[in-house]
PDB file of N, CA and C in Angstrom:
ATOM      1  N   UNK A   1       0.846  -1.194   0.000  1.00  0.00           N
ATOM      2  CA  UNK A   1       0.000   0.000   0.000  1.00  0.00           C
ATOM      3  C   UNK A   1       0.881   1.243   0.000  1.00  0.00           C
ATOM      4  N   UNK A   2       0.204   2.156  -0.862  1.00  0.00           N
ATOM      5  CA  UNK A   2       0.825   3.561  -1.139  1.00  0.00           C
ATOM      6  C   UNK A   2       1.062   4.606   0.258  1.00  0.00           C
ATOM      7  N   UNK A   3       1.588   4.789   1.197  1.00  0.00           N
ATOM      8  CA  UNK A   3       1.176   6.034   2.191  1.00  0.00           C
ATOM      9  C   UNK A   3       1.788   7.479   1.851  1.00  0.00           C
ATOM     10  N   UNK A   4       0.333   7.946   1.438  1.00  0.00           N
ATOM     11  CA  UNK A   4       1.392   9.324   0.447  1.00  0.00           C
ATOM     12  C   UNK A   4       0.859  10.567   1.797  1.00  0.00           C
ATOM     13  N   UNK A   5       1.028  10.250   3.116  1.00  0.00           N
ATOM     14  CA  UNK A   5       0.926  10.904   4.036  1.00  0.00           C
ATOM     15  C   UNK A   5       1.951  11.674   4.574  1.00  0.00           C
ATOM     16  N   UNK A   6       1.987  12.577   5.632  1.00  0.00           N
ATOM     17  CA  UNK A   6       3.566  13.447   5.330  1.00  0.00           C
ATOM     18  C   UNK A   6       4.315  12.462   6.666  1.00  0.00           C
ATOM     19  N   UNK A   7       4.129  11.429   7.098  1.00  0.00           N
ATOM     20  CA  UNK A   7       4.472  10.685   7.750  1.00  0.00           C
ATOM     21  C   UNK A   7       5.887   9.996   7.217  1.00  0.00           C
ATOM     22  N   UNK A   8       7.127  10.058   7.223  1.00  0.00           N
ATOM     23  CA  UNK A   8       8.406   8.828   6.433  1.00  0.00           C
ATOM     24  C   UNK A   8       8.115   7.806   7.397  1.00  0.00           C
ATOM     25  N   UNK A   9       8.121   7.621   8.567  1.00  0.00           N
ATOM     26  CA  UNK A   9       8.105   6.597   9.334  1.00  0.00           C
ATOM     27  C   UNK A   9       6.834   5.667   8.781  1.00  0.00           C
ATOM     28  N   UNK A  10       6.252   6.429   8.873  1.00  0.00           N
ATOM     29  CA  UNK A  10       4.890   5.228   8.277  1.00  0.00           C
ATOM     30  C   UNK A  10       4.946   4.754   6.944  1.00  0.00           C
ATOM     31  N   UNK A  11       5.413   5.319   5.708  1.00  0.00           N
ATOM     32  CA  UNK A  11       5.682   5.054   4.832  1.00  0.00           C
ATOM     33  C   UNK A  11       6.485   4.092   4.792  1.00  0.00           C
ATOM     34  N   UNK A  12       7.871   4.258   5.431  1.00  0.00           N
ATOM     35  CA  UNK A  12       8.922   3.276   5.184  1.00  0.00           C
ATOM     36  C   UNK A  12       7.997   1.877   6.314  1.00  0.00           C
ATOM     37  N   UNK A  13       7.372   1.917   7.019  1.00  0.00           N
ATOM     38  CA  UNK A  13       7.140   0.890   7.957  1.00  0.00           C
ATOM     39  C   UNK A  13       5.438   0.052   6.303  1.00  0.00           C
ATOM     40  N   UNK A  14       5.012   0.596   6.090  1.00  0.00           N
ATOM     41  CA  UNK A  14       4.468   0.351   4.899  1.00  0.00           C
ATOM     42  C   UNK A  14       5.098  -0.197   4.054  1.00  0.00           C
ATOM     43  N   UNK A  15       6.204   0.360   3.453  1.00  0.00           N
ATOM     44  CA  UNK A  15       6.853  -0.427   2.345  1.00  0.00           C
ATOM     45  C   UNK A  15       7.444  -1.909   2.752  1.00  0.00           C
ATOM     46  N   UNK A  16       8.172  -1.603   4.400  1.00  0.00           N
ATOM     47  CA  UNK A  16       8.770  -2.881   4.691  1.00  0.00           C
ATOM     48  C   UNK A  16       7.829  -4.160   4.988  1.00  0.00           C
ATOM     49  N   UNK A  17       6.390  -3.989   4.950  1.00  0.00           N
ATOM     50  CA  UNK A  17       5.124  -4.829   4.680  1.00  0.00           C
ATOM     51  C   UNK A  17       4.999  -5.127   3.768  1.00  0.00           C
ATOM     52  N   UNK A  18       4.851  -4.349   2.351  1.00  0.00           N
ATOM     53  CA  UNK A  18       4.624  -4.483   1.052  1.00  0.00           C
ATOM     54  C   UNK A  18       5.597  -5.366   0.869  1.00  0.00           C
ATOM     55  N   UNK A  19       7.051  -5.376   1.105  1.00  0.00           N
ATOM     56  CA  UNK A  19       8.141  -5.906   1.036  1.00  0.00           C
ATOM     57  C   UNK A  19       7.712  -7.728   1.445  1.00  0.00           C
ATOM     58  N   UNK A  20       7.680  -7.281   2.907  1.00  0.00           N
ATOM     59  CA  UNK A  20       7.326  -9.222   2.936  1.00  0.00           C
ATOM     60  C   UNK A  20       5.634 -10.098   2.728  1.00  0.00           C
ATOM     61  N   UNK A  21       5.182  -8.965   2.564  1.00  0.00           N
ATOM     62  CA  UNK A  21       3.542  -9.458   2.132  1.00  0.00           C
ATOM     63  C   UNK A  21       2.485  -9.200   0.739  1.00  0.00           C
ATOM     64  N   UNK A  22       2.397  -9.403  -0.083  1.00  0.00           N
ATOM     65  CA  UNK A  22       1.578  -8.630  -1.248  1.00  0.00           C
ATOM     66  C   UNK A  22       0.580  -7.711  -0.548  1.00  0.00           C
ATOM     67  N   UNK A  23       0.858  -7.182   0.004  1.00  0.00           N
ATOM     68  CA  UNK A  23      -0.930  -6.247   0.698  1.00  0.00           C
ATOM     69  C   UNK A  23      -1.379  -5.180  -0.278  1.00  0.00           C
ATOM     70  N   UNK A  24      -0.810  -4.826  -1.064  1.00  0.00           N
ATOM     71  CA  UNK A  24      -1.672  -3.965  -2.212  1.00  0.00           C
ATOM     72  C   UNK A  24      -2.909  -4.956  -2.648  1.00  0.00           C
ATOM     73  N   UNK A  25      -1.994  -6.568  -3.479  1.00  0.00           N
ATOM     74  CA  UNK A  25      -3.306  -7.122  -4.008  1.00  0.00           C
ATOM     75  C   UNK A  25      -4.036  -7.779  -2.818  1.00  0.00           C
ATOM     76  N   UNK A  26      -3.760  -7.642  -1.642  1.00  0.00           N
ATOM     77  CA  UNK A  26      -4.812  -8.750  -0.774  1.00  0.00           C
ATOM     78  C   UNK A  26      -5.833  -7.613  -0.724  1.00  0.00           C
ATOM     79  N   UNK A  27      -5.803  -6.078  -0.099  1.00  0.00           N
ATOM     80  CA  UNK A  27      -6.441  -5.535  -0.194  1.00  0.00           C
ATOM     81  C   UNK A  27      -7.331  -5.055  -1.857  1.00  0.00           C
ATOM     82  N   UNK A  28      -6.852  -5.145  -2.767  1.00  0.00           N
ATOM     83  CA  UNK A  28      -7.545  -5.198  -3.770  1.00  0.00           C
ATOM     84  C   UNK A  28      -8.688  -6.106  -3.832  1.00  0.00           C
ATOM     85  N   UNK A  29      -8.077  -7.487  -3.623  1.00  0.00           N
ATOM     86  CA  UNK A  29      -8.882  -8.861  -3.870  1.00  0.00           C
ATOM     87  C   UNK A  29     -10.139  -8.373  -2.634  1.00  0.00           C
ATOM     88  N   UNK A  30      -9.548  -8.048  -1.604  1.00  0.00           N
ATOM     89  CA  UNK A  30     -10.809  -7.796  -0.643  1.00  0.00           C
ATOM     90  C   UNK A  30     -12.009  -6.869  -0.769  1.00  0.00           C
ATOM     91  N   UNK A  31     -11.349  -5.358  -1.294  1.00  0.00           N
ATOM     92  CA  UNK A  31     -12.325  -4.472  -1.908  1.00  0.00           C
ATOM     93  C   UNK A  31     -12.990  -5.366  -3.129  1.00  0.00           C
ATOM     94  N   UNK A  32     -12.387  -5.960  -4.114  1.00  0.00           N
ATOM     95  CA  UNK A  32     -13.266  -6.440  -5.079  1.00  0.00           C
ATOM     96  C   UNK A  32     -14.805  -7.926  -4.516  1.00  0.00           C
ATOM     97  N   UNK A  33     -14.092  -8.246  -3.572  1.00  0.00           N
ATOM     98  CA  UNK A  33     -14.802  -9.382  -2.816  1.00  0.00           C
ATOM     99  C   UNK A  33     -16.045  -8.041  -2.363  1.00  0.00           C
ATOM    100  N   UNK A  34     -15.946  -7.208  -1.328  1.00  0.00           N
ATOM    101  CA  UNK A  34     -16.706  -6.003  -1.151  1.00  0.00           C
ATOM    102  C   UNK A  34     -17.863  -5.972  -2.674  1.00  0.00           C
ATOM    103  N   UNK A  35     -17.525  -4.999  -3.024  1.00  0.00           N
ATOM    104  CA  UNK A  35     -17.984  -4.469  -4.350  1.00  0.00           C
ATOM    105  C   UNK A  35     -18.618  -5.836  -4.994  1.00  0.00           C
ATOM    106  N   UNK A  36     -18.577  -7.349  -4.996  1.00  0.00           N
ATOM    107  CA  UNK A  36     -18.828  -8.276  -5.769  1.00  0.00           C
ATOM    108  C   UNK A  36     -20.941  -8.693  -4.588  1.00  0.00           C
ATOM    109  N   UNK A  37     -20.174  -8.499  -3.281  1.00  0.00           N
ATOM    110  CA  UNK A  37     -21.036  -9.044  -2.582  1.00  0.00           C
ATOM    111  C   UNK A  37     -22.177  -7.688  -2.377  1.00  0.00           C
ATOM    112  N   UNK A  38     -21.640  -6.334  -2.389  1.00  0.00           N
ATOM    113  CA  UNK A  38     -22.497  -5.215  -2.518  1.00  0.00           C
ATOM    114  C   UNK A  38     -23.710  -4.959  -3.774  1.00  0.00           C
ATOM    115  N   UNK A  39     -22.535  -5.790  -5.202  1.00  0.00           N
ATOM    116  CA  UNK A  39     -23.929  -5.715  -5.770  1.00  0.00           C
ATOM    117  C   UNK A  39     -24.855  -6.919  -5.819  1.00  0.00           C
ATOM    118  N   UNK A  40     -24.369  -8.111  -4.756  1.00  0.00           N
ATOM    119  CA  UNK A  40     -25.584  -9.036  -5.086  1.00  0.00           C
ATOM    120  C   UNK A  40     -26.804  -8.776  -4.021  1.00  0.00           C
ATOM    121  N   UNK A  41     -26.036  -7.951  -2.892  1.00  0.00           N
ATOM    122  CA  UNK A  41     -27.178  -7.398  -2.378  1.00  0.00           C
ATOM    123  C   UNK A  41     -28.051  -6.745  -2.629  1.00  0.00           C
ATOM    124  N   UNK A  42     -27.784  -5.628  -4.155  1.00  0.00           N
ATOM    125  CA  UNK A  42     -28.317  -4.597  -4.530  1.00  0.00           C
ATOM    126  C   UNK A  42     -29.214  -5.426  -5.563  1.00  0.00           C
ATOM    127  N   UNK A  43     -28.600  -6.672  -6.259  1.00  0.00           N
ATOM    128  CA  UNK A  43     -29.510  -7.215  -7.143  1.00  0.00           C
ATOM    129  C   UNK A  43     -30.636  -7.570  -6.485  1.00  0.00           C
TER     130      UNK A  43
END
């Protein structure tokens, strides 16, 4: 995940996650899981 906050500490503690975990796409896959189950509710 991106932290475009004026924080470096959090950023670099972010990247060193990104580093040992994919968390951009887990959180992707999760928003899309979201958004998949939002519209079967809406259907």
């Amino acid at each position: 995940m991106q932290y475009t906050g004026a924080n470096p500490a959090a950023r670099q503690k972010g990247n060193e996650v990104c580093g040992a975990m994919p968390m951009s796409l887990f959180v992707l896959m999760h928003f899309m899981l979201i958004i998949k189950y939002q519209f079967y509710i809406i259907l």
